[in-house]
N, C-alpha and C. Protein backbone atom coordinates (compact mmCIF):
# COMPACT_ATOMS: atom_id res chain seq x y z
N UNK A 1 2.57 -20.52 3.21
CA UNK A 1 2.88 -19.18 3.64
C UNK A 1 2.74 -18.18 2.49
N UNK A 2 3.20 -18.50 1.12
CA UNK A 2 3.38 -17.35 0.17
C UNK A 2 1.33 -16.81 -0.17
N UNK A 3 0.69 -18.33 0.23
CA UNK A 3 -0.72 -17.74 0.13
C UNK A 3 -1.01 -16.62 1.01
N UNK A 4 -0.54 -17.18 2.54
CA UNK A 4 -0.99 -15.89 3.13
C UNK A 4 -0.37 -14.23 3.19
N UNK A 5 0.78 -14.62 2.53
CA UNK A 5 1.55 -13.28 1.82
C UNK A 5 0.64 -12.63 0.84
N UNK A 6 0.42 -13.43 -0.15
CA UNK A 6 -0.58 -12.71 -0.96
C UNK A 6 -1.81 -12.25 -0.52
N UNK A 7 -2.32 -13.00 0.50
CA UNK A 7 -3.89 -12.55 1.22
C UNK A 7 -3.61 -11.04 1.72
N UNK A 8 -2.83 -10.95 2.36
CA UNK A 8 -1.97 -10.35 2.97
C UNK A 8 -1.80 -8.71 2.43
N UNK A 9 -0.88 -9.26 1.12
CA UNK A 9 -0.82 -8.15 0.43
C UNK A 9 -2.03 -7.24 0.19
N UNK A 10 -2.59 -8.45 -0.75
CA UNK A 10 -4.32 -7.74 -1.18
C UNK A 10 -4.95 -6.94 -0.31
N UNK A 11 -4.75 -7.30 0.89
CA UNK A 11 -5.66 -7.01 1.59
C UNK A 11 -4.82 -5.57 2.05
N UNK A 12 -3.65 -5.60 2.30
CA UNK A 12 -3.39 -4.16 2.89
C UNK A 12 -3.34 -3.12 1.36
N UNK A 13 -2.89 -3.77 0.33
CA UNK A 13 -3.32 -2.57 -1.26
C UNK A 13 -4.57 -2.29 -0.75
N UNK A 14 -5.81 -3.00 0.03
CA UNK A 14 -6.90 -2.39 -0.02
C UNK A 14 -7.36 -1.45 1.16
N UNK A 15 -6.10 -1.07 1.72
CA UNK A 15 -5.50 -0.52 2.85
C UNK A 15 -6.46 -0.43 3.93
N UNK A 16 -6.22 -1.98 4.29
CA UNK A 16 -6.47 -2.91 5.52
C UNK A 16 -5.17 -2.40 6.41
N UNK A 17 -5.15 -1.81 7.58
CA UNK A 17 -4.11 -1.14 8.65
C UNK A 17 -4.08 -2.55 9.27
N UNK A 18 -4.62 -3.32 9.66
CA UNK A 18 -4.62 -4.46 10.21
C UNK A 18 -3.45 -6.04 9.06
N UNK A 19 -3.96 -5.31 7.97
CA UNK A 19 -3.14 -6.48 7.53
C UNK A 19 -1.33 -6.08 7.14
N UNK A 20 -1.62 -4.72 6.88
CA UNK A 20 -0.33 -4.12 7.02
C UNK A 20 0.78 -4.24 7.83
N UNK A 21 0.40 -4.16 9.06
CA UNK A 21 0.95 -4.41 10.51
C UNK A 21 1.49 -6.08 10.64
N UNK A 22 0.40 -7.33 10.16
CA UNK A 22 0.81 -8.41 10.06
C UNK A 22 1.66 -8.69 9.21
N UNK A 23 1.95 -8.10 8.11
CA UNK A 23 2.57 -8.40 6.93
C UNK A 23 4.37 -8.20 6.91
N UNK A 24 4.20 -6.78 8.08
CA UNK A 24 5.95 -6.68 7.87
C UNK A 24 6.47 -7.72 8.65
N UNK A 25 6.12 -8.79 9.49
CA UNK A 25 6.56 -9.22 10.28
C UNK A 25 7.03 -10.75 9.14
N UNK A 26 6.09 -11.27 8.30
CA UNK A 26 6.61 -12.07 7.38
C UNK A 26 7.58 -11.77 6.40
N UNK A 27 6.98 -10.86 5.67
CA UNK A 27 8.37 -10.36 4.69
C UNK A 27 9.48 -9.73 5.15
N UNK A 28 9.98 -9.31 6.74
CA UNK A 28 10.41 -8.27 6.91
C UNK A 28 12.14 -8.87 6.50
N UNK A 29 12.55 -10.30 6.45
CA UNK A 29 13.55 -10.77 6.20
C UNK A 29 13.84 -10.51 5.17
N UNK A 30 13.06 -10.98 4.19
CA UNK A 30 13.19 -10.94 2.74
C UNK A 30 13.85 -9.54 2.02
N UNK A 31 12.74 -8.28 2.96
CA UNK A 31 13.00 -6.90 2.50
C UNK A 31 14.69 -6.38 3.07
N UNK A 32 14.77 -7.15 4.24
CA UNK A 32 16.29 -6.86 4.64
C UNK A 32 17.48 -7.38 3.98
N UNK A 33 17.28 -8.54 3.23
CA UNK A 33 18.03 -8.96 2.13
C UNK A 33 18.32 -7.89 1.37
N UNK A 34 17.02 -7.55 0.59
CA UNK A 34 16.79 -6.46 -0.44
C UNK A 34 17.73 -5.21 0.12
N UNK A 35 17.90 -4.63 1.52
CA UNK A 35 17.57 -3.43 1.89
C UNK A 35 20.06 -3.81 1.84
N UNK A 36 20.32 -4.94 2.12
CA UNK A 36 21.57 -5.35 2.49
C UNK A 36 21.89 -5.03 1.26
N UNK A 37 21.96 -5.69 0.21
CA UNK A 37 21.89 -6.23 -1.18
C UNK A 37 22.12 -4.73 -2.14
N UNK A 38 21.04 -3.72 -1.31
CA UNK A 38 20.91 -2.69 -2.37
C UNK A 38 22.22 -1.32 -1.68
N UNK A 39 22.32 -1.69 -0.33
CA UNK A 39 23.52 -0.88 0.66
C UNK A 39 24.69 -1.52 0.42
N UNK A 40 24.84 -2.81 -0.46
CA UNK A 40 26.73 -3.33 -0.27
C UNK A 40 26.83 -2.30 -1.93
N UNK A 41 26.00 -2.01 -2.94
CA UNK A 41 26.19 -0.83 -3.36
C UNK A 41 26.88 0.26 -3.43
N UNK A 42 26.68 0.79 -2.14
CA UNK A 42 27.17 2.10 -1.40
C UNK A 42 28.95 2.25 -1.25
N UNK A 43 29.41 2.44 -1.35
CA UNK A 43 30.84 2.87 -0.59
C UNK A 43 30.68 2.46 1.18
N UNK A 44 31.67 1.79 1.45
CA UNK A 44 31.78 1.77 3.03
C UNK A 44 31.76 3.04 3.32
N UNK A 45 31.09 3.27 4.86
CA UNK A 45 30.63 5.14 5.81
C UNK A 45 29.77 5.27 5.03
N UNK A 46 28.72 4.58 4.53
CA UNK A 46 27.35 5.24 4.54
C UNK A 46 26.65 5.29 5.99
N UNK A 47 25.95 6.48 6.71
CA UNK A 47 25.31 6.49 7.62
C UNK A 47 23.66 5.47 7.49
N UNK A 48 23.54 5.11 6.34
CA UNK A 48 21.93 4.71 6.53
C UNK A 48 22.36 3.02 6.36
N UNK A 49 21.72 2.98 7.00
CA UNK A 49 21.21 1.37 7.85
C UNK A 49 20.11 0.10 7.22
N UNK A 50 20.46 -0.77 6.74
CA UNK A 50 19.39 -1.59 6.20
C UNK A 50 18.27 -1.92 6.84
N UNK A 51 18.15 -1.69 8.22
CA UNK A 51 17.41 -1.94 9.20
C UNK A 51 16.46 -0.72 8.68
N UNK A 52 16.70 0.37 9.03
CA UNK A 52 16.35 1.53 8.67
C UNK A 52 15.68 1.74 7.23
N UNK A 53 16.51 1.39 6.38
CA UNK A 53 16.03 1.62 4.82
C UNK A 53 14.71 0.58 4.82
N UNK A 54 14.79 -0.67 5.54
CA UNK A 54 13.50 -1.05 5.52
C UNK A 54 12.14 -0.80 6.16
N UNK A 55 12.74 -0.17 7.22
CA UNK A 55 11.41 0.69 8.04
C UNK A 55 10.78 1.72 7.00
N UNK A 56 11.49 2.51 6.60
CA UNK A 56 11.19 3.81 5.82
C UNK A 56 10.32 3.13 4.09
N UNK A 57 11.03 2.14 3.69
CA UNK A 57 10.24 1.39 2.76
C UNK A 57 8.97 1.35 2.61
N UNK A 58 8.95 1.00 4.05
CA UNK A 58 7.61 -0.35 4.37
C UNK A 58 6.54 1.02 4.79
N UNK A 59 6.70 1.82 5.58
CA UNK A 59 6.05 2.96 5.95
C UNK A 59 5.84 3.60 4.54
N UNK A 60 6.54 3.61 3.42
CA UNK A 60 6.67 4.69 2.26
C UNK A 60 5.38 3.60 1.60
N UNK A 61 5.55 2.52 1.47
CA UNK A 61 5.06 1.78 0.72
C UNK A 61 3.33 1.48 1.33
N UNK A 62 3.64 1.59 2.55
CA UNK A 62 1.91 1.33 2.90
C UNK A 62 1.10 2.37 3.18
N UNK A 63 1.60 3.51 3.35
CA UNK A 63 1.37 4.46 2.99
C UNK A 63 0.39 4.95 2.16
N UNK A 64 0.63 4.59 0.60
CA UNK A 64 0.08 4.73 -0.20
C UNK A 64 -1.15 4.45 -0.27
N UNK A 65 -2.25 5.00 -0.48
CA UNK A 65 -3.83 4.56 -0.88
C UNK A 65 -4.35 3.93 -1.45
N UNK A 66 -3.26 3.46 -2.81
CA UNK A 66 -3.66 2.48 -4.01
C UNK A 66 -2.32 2.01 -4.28
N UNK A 67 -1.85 1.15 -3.11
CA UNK A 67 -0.11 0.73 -3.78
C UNK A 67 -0.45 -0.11 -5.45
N UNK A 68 -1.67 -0.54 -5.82
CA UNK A 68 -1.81 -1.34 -6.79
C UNK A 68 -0.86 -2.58 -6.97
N UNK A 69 -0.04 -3.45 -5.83
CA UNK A 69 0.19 -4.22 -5.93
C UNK A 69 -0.51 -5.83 -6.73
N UNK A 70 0.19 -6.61 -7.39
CA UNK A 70 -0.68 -7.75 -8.01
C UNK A 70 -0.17 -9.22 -7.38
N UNK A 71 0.56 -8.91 -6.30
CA UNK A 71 1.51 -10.10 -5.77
C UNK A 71 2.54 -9.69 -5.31
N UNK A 72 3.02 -10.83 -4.85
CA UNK A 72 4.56 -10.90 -4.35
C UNK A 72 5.56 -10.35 -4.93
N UNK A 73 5.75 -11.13 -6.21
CA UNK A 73 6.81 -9.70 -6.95
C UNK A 73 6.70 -8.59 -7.25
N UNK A 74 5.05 -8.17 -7.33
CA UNK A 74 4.81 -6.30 -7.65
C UNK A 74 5.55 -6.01 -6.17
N UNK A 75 5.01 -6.60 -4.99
CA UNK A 75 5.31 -5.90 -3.91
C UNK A 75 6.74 -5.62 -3.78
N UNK A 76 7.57 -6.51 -3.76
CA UNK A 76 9.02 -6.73 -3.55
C UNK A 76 9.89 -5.53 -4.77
N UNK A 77 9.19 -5.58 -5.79
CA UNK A 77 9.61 -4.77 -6.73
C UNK A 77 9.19 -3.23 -6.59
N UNK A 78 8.05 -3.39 -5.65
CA UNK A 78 7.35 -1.39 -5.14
C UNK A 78 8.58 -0.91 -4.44
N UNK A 79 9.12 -2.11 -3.62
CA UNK A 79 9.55 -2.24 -2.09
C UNK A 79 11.46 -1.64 -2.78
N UNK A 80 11.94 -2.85 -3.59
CA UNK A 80 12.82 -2.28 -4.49
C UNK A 80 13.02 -0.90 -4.74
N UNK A 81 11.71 -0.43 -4.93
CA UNK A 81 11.77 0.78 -5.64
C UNK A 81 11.59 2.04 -4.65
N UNK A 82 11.05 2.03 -3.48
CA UNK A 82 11.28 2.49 -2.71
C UNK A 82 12.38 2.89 -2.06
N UNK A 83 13.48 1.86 -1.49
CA UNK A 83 14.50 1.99 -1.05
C UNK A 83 15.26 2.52 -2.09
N UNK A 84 15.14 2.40 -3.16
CA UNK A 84 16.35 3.02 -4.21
C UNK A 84 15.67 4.37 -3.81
N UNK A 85 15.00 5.20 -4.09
CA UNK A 85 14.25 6.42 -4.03
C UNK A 85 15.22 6.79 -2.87
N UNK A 86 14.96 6.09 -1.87
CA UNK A 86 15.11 6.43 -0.41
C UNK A 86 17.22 6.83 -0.33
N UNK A 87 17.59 5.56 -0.80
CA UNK A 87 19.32 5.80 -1.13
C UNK A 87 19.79 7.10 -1.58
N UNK A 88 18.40 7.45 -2.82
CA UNK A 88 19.35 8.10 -3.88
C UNK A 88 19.54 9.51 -2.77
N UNK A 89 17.96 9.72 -2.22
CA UNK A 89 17.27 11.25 -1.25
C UNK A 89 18.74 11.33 -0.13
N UNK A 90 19.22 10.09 0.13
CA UNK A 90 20.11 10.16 1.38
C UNK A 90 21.52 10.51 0.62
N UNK A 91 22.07 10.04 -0.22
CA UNK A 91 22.62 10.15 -0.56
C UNK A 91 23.09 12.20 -1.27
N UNK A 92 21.74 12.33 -2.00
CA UNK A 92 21.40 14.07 -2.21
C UNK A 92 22.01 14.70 -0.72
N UNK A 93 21.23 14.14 -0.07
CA UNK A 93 20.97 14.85 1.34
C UNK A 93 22.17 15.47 2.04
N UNK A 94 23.19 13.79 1.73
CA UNK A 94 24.39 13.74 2.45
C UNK A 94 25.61 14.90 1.55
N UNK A 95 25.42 14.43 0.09
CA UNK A 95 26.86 15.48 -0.54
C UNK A 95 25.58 17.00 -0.55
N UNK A 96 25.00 17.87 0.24
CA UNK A 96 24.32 19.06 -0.05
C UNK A 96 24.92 19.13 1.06
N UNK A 97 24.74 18.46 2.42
CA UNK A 97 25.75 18.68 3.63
C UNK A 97 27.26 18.72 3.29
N UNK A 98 27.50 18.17 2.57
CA UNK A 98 29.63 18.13 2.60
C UNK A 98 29.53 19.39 1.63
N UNK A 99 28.75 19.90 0.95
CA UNK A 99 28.68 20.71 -0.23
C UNK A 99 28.38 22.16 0.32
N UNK A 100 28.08 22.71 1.89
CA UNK A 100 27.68 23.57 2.27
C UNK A 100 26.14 24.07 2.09
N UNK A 101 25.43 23.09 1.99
CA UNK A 101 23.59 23.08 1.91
C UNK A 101 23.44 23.23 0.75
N UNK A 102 23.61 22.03 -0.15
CA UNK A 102 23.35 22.32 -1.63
C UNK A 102 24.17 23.00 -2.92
N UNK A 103 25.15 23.99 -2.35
CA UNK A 103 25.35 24.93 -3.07
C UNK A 103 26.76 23.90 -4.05
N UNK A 104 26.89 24.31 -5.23
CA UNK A 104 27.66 23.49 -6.81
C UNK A 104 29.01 23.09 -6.33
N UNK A 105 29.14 21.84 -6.57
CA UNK A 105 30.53 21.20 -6.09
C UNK A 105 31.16 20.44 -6.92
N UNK A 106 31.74 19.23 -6.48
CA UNK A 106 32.34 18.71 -6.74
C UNK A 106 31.46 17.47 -7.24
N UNK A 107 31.92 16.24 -7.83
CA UNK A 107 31.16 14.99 -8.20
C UNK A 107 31.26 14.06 -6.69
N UNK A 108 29.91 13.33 -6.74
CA UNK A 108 29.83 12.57 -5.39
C UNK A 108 31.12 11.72 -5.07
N UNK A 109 31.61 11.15 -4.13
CA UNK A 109 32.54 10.22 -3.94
C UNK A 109 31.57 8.87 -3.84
N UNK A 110 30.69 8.78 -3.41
CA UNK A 110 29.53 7.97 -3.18
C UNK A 110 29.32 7.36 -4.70
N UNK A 111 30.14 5.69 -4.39
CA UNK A 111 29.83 5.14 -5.60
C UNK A 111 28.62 3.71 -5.38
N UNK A 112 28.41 3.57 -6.95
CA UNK A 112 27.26 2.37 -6.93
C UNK A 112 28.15 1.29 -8.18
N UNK A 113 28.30 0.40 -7.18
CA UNK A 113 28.90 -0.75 -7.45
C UNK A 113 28.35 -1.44 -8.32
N UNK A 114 28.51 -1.37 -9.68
CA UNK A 114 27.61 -2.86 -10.54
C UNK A 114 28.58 -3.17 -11.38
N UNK A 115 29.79 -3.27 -11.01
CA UNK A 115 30.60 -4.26 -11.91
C UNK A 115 30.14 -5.90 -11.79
N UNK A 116 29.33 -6.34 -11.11
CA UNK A 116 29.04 -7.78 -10.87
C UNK A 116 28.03 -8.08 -12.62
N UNK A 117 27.25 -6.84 -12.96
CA UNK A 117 26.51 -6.96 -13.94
C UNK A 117 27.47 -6.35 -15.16
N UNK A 118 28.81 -6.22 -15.11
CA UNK A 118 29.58 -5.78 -16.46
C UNK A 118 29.65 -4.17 -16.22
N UNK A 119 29.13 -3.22 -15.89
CA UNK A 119 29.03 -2.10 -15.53
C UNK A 119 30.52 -1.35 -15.23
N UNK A 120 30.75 -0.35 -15.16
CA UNK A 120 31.90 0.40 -14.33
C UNK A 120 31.32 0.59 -13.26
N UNK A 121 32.17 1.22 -12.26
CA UNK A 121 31.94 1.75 -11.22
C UNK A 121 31.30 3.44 -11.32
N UNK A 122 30.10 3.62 -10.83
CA UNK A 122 29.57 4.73 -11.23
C UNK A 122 28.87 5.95 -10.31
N UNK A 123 29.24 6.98 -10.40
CA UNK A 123 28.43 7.89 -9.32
C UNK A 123 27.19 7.54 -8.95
N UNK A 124 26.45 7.24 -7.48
CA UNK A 124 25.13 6.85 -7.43
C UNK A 124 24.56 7.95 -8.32
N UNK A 125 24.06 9.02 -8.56
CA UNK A 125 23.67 9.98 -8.91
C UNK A 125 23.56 9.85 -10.32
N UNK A 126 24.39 9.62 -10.87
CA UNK A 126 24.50 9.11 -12.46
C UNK A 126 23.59 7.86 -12.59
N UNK A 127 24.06 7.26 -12.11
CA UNK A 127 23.21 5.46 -12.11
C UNK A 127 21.61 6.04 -12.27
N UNK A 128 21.40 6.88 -11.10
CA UNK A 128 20.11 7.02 -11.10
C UNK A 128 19.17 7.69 -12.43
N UNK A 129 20.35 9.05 -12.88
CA UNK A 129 19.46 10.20 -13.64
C UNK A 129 19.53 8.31 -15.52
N UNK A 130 20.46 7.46 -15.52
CA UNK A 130 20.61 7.04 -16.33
C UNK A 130 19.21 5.88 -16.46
N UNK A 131 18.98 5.31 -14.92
CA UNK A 131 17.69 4.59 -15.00
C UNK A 131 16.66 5.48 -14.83
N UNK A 132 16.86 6.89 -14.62
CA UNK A 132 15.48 7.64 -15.36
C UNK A 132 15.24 7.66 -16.74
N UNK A 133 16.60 7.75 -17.66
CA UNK A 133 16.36 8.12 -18.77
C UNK A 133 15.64 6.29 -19.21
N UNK A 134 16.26 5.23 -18.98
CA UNK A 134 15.73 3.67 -19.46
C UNK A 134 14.42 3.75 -18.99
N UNK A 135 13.76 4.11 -17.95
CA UNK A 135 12.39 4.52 -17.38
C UNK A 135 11.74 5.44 -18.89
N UNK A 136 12.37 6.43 -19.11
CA UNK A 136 11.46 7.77 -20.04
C UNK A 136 11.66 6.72 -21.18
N UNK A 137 12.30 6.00 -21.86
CA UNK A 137 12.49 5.68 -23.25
C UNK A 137 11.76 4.15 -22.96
N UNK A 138 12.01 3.46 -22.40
CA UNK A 138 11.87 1.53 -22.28
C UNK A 138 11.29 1.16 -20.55
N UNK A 139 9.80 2.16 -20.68
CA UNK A 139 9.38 1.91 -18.92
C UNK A 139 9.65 0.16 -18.62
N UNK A 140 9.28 -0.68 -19.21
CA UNK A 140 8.85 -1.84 -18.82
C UNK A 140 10.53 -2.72 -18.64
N UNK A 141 11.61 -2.30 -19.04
CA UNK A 141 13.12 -2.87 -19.17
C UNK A 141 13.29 -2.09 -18.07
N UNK A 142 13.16 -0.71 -17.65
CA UNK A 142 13.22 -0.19 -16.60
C UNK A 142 13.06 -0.84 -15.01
N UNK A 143 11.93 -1.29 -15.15
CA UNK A 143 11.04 -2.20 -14.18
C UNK A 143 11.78 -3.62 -14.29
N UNK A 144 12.38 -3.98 -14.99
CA UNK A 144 13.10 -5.12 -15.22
C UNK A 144 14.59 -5.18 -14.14
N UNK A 145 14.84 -3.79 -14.40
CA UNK A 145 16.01 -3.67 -13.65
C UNK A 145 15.72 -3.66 -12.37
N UNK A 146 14.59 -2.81 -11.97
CA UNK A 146 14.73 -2.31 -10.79
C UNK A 146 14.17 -3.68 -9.95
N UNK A 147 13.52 -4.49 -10.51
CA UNK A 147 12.57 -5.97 -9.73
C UNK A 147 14.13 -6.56 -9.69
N UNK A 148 14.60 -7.06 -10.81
CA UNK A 148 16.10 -7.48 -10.91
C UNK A 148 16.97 -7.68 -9.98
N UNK A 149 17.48 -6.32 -10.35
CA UNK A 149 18.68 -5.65 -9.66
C UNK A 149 18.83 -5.14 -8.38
N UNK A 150 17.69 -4.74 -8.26
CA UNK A 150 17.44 -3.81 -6.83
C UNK A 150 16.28 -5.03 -5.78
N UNK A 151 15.51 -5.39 -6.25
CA UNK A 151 15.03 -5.73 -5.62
C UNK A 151 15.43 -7.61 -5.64
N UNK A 152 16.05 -7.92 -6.66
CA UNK A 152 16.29 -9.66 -6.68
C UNK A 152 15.63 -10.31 -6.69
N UNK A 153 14.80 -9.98 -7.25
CA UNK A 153 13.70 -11.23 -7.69
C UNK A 153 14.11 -11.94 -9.07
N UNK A 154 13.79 -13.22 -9.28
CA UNK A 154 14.06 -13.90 -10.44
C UNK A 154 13.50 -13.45 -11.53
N UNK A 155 13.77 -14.06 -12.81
CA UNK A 155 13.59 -13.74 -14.26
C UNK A 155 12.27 -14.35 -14.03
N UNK A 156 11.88 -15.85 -13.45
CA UNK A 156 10.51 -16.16 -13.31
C UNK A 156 9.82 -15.42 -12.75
N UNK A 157 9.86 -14.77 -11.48
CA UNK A 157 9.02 -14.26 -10.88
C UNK A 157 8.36 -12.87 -11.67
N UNK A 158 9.70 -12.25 -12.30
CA UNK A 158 9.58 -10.56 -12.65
C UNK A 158 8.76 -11.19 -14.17
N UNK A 159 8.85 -11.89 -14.78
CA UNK A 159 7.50 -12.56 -15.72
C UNK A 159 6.56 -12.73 -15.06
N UNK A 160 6.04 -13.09 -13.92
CA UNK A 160 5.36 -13.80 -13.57
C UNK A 160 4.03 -12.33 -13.29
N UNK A 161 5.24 -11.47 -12.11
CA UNK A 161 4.93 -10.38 -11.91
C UNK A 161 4.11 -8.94 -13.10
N UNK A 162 4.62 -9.19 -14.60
CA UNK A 162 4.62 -8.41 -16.05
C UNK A 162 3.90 -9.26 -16.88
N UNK A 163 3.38 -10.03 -16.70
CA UNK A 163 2.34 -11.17 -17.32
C UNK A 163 3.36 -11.01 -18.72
N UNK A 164 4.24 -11.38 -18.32
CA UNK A 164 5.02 -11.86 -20.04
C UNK A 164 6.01 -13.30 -19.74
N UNK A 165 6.25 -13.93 -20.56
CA UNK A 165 7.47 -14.72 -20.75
C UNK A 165 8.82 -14.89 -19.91
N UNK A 166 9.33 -15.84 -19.28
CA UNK A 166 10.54 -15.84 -19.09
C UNK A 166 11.70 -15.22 -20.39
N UNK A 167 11.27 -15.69 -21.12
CA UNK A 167 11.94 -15.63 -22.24
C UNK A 167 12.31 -13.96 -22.39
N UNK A 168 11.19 -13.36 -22.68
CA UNK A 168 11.02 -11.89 -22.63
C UNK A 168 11.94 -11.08 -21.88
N UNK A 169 11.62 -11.35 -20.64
CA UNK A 169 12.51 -10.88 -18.99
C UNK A 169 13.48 -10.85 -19.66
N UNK A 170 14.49 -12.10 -20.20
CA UNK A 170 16.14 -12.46 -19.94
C UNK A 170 16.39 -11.27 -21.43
N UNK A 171 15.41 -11.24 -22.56
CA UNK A 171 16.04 -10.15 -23.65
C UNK A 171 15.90 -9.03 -22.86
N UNK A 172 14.77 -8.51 -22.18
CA UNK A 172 14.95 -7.20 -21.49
C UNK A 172 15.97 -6.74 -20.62
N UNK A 173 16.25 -7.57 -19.97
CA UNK A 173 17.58 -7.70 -19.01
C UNK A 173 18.78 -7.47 -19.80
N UNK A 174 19.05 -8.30 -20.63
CA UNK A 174 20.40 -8.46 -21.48
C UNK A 174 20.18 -6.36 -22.40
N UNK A 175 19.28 -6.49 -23.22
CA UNK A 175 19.12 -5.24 -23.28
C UNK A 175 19.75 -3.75 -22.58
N UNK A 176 18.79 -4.08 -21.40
CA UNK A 176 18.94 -3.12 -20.51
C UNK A 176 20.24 -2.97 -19.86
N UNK A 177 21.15 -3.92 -19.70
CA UNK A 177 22.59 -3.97 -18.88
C UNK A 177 22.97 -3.15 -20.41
N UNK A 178 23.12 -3.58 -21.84
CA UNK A 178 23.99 -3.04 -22.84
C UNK A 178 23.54 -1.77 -22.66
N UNK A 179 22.39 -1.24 -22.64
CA UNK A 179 21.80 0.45 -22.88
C UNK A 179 22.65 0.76 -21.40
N UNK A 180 22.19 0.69 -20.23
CA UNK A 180 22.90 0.96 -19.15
C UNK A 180 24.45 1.04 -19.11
N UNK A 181 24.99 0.23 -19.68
CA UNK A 181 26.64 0.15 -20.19
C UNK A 181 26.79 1.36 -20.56
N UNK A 182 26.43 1.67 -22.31
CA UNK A 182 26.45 2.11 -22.96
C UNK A 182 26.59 3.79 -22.64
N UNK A 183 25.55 4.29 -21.13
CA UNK A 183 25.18 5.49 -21.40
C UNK A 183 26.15 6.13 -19.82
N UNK A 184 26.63 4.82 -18.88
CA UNK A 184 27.33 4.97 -18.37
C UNK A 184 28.82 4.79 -18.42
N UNK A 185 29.49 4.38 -19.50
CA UNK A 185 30.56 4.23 -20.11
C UNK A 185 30.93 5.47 -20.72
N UNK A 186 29.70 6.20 -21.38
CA UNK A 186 30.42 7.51 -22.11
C UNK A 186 30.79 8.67 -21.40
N UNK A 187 31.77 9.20 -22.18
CA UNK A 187 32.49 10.37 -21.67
C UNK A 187 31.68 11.22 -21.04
N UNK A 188 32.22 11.76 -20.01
CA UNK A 188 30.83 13.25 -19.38
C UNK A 188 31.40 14.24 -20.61
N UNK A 189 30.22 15.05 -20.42
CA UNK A 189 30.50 16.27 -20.99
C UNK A 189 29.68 16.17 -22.00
């Protein structure tokens, strides 16, 4: 099966509409893991739906003209990266509504849970502008997280996926949780 996943893939990066269509129906479990995984995150009363976050994914993701996928873990890790995009937009969306359409408030109540990785408990919003900044300074530890964390793929695979080392992955990882600590631990202001 993972062959014809990859046929699969290739073939819709080469945006085959036909193989696209076949494809969500194999991975579509896998991505609902992902889509569960990345929503127990959230604070209970989020309105968006894992069901949902994976439709919008999969549409966001095939979409694209040149997803440049290289496999299974690029995909899962696009797919990752998608739905976070998609959280953070809903999440905007939702405190601009409690906020009177945007206008300067208060800090989100909407938290993102990563004490499982050593972390505090942290405004989604923060989490995010903080894996922009690990993105602008350390793209490739960035991508570590997000295949990781968001999307759950293994230390083998996300090597497998970055043509580097297991070995590599687990310093980037370990890395990236201390920088991530580090920049979400400090005082605002």
């Amino acid at each position: 099966m993972a062959r014809d996943v990859t046929q699969l893939l290739e073939d819709a990066s080469r945006g085959e509409a036909r193989a696209a269509e076949e494809l969500l129906p194999i991975v579509y479990d896998e991505l609902r893991r992902v889509a569960a995984a990345q929503m127990a995150h959230l604070r209970p009363g989020q309105t968006l739906q894992p069901t949902a976050l994976v439709h919008d994914a999969y549409l966001k993701l095939v979409r694209n003209s040149d997803p440049g996928w290289s496999g299974r873990a690029h995909f899962f890790g696009a797919a990752a990266q998608a739905m976070r995009e998609l959280i953070i937009d809903h999440v905007r969306r939702k405190a601009a509504h409690k906020r009177g359409g945007g206008q300067p408030g208060e800090a989100l109540e909407a938290a993102f849970e990563v004490a499982a990785n050593g972390l505090p408990t942290e405004d989604v919003l923060a989490v995010d502008a903080a894996l922009k900044q690990l993105e602008a300074e350390h793209p490739r530890k960035a991508q570590v997280v997000l295949m990781r964390y968001f999307g759950g793929l293994s230390e083998e695979e996300i090597a497998q996926a970055l043509g580097v080392t297991t070995r590599t992955i687990e310093r980037e990882w370990r890395f990236a949780r201390a920088w991530l600590h580090e920049r979400l631990s400090a005082p605002a202001g």
